[in-house]
PDB file of N, CA and C in Angstrom:
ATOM      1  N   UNK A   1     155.047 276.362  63.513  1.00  0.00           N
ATOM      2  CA  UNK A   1     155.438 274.999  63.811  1.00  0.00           C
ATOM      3  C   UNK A   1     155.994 274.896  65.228  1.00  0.00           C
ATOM      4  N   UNK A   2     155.720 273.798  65.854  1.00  0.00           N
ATOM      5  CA  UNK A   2     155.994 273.411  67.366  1.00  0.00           C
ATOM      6  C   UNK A   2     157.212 273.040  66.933  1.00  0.00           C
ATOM      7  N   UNK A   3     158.894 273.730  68.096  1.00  0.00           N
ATOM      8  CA  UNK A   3     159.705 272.988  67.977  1.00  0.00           C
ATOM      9  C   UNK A   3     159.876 272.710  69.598  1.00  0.00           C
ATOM     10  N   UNK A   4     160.865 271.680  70.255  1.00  0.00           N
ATOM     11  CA  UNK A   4     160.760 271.747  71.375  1.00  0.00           C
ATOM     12  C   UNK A   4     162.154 272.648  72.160  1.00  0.00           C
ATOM     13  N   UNK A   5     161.428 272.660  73.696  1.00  0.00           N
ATOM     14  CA  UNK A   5     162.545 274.060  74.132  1.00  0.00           C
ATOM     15  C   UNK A   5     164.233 273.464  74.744  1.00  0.00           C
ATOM     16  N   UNK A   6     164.158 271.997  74.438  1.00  0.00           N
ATOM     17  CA  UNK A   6     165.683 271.708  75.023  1.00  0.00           C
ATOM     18  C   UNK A   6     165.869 270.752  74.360  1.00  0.00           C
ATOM     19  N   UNK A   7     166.726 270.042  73.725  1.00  0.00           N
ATOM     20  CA  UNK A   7     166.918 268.683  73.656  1.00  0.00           C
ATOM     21  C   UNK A   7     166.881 267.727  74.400  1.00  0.00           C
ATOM     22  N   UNK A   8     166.070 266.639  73.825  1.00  0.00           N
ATOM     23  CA  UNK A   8     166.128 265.764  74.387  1.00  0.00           C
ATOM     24  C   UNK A   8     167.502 264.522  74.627  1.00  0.00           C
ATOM     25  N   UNK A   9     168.350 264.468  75.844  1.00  0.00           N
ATOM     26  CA  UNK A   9     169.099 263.339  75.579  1.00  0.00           C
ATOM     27  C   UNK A   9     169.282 261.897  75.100  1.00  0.00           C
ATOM     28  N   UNK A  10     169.961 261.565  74.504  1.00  0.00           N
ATOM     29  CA  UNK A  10     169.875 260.017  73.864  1.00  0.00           C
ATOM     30  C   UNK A  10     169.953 259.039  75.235  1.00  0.00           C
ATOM     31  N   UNK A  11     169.807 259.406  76.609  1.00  0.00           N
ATOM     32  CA  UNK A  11     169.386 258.262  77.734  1.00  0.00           C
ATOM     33  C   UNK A  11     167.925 258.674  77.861  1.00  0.00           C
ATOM     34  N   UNK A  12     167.258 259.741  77.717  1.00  0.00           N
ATOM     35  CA  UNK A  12     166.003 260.251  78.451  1.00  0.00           C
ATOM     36  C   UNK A  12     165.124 259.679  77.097  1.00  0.00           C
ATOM     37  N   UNK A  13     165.500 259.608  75.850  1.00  0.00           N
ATOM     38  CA  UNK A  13     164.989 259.342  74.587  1.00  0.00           C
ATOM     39  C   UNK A  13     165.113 257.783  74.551  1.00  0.00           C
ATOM     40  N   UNK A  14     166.022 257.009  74.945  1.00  0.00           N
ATOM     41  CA  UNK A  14     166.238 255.643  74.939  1.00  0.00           C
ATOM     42  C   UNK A  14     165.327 254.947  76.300  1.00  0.00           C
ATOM     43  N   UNK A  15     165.426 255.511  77.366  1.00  0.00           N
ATOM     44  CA  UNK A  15     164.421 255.220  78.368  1.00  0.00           C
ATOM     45  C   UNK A  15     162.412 255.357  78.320  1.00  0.00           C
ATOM     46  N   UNK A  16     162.587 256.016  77.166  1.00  0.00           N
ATOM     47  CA  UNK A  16     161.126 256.298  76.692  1.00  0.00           C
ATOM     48  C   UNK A  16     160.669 254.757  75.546  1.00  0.00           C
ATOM     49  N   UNK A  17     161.734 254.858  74.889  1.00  0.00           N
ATOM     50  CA  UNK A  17     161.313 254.080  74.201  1.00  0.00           C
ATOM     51  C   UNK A  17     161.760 252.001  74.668  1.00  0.00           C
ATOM     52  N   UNK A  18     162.212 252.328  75.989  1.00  0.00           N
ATOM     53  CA  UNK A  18     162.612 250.810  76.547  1.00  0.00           C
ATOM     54  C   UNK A  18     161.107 249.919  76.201  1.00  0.00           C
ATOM     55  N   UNK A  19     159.800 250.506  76.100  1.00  0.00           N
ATOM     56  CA  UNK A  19     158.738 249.761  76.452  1.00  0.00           C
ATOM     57  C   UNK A  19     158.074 249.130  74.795  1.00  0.00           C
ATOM     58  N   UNK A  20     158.944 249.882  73.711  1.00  0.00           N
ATOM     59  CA  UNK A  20     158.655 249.230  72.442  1.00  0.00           C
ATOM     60  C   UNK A  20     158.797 247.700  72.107  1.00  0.00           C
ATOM     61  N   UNK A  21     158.810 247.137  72.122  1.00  0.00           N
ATOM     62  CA  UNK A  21     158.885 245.850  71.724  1.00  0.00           C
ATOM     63  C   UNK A  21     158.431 245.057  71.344  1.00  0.00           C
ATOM     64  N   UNK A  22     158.968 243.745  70.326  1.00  0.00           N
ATOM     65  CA  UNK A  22     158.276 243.169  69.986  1.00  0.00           C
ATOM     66  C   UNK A  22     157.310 241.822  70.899  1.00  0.00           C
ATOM     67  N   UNK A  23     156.047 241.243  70.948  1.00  0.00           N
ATOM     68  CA  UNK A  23     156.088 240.309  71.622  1.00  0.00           C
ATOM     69  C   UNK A  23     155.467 238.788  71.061  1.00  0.00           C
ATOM     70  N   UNK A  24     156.148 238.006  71.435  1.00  0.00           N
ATOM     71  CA  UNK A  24     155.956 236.543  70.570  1.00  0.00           C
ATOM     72  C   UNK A  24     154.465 235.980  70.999  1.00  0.00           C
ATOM     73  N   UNK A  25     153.676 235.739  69.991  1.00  0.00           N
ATOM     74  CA  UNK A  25     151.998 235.566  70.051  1.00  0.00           C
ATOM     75  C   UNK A  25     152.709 233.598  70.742  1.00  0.00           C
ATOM     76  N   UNK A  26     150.825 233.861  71.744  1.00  0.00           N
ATOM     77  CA  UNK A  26     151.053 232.353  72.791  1.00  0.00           C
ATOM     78  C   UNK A  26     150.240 231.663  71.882  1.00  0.00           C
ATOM     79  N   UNK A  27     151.100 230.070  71.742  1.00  0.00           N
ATOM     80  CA  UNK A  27     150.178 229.429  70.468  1.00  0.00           C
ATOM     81  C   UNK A  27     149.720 228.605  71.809  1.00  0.00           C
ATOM     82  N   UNK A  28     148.752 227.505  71.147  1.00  0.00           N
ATOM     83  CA  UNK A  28     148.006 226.541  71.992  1.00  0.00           C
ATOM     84  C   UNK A  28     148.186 225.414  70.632  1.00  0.00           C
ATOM     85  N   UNK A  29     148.202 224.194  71.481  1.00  0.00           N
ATOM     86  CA  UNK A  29     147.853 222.677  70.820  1.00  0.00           C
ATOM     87  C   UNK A  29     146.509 222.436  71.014  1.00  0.00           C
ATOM     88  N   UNK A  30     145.887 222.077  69.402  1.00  0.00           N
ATOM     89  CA  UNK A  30     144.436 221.712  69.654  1.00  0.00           C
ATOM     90  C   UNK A  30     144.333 220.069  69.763  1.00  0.00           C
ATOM     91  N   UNK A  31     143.529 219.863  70.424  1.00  0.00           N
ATOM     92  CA  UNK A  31     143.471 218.296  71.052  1.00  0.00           C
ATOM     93  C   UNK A  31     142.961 217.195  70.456  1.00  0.00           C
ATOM     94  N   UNK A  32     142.302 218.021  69.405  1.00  0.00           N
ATOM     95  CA  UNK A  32     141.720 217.290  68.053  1.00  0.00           C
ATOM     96  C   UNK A  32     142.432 216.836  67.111  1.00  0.00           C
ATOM     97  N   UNK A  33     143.246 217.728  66.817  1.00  0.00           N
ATOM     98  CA  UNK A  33     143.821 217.662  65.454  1.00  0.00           C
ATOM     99  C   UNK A  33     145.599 217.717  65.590  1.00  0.00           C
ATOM    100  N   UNK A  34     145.966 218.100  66.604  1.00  0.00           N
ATOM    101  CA  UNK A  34     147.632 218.659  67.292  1.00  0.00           C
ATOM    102  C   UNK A  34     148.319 219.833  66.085  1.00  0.00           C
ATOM    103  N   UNK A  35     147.091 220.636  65.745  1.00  0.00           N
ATOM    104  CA  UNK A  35     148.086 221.522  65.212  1.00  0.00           C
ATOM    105  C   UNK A  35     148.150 222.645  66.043  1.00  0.00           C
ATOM    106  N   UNK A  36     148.827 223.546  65.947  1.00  0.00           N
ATOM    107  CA  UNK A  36     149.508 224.650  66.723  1.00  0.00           C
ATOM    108  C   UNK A  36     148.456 225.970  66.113  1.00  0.00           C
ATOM    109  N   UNK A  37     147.838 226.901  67.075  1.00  0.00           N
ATOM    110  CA  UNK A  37     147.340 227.728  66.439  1.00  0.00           C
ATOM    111  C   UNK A  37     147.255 228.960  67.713  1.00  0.00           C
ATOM    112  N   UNK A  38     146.630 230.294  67.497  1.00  0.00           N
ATOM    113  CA  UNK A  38     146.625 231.098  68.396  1.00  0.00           C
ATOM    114  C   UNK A  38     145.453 230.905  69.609  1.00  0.00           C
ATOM    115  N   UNK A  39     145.600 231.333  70.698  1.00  0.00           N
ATOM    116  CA  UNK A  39     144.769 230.712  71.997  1.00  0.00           C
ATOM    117  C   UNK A  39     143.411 231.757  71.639  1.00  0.00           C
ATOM    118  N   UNK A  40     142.257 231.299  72.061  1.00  0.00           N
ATOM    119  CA  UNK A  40     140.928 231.842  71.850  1.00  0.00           C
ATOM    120  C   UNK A  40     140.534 232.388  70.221  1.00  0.00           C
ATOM    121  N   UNK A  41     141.295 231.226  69.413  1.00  0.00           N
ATOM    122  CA  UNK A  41     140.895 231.470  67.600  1.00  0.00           C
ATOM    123  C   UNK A  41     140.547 230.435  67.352  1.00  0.00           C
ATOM    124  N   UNK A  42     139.743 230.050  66.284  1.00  0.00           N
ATOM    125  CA  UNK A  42     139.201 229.721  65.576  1.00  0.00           C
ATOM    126  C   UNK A  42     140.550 228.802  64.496  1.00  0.00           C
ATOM    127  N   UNK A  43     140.512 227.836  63.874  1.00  0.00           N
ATOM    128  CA  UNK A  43     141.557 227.662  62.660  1.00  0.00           C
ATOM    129  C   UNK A  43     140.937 226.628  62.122  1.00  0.00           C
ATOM    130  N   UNK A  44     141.477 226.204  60.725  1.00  0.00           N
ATOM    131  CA  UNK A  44     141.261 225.510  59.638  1.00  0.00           C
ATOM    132  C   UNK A  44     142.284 224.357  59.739  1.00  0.00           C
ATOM    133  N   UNK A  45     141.539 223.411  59.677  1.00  0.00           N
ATOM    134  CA  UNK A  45     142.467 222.406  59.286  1.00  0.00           C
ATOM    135  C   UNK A  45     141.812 221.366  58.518  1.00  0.00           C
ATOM    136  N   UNK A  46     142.085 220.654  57.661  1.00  0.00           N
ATOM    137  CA  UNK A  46     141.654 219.860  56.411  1.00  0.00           C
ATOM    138  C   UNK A  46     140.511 220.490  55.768  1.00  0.00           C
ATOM    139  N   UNK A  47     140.067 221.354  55.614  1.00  0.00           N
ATOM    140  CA  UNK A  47     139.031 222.188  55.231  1.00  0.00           C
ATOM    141  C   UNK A  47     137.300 222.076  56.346  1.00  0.00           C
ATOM    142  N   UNK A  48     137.866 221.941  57.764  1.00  0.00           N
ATOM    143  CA  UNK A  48     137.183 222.126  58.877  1.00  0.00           C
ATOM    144  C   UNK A  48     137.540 223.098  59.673  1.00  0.00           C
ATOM    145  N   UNK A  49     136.595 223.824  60.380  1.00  0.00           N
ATOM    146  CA  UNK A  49     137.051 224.862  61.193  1.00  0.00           C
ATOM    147  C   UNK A  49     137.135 224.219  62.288  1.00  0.00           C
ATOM    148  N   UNK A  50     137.867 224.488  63.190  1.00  0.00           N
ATOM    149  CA  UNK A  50     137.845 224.149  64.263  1.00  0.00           C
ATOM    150  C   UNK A  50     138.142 224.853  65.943  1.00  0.00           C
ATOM    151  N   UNK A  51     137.622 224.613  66.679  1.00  0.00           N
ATOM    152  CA  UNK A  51     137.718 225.688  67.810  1.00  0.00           C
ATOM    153  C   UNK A  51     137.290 224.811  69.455  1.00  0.00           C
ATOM    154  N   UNK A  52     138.466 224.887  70.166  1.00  0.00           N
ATOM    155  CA  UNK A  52     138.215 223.657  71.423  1.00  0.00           C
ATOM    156  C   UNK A  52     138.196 222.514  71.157  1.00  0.00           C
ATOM    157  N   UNK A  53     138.522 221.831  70.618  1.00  0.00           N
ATOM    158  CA  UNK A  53     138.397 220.755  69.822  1.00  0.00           C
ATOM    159  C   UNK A  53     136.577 219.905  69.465  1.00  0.00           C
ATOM    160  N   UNK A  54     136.578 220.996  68.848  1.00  0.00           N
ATOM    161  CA  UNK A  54     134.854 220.552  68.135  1.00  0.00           C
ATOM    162  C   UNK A  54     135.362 220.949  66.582  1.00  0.00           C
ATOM    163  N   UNK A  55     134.402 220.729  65.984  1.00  0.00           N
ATOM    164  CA  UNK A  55     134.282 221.242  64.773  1.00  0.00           C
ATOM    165  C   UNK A  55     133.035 222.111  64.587  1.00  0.00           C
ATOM    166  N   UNK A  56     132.982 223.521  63.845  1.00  0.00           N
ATOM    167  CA  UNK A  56     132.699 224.286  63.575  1.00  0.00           C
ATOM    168  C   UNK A  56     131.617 224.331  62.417  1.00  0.00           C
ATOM    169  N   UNK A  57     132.642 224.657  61.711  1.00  0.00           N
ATOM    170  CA  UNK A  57     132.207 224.326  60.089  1.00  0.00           C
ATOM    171  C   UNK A  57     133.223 223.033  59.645  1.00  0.00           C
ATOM    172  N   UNK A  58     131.990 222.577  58.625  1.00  0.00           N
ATOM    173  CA  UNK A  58     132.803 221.647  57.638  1.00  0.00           C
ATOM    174  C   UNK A  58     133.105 222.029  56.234  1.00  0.00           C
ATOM    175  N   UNK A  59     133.661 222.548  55.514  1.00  0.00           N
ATOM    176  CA  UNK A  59     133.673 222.522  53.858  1.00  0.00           C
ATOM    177  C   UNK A  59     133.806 221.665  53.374  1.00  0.00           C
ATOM    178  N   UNK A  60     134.150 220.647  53.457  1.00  0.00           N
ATOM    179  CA  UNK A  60     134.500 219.533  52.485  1.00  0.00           C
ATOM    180  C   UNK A  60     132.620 218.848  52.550  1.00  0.00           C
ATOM    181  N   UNK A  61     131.370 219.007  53.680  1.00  0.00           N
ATOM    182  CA  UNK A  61     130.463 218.503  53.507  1.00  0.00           C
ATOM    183  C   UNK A  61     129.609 219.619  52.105  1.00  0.00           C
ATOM    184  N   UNK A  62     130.055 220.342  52.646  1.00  0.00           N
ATOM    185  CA  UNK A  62     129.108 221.963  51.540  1.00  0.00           C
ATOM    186  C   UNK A  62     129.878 221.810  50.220  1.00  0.00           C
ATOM    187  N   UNK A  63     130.728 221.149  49.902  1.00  0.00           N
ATOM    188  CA  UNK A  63     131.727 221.050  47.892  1.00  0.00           C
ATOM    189  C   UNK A  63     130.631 219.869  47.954  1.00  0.00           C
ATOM    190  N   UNK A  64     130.714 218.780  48.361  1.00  0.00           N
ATOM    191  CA  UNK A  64     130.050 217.389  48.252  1.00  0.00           C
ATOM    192  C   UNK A  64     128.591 217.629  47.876  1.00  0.00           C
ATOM    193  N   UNK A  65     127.603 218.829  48.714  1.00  0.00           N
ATOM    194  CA  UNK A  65     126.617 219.260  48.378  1.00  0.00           C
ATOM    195  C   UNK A  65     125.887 220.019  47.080  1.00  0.00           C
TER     196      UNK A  65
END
């Protein structure tokens, strides 16, 4: 088994790990509909997909079918 040859200090161990973090996802407003969703996705809203403000898919035309 690998052990290591010095200890590591709790500044040299805390400076390694400064770059962990969490980071808060960038939402976007869609212009269609104003709901809040992630930038370059796809989302659902009233059972339409939607993306740039077009519509995608519809489900509510394909139940009706």
């Amino acid at each position: 088994m690998a052990h290591p040859k010095r200890k590591i200090s709790k500044t040299r161990r805390d400076k390694r790990r400064t770059h962990y973090k969490a980071v808060a996802p960038t939402l976007a407003k869609d212009s269609s509909t104003g709901e809040m969703h992630l930038f370059h996705r796809a989302h659902w809203h009233e059972g339409k997909l939607h993306y740039r403000g077009q519509v995608l898919v519809d489900k509510t035309e394909e139940a009706e079918a």
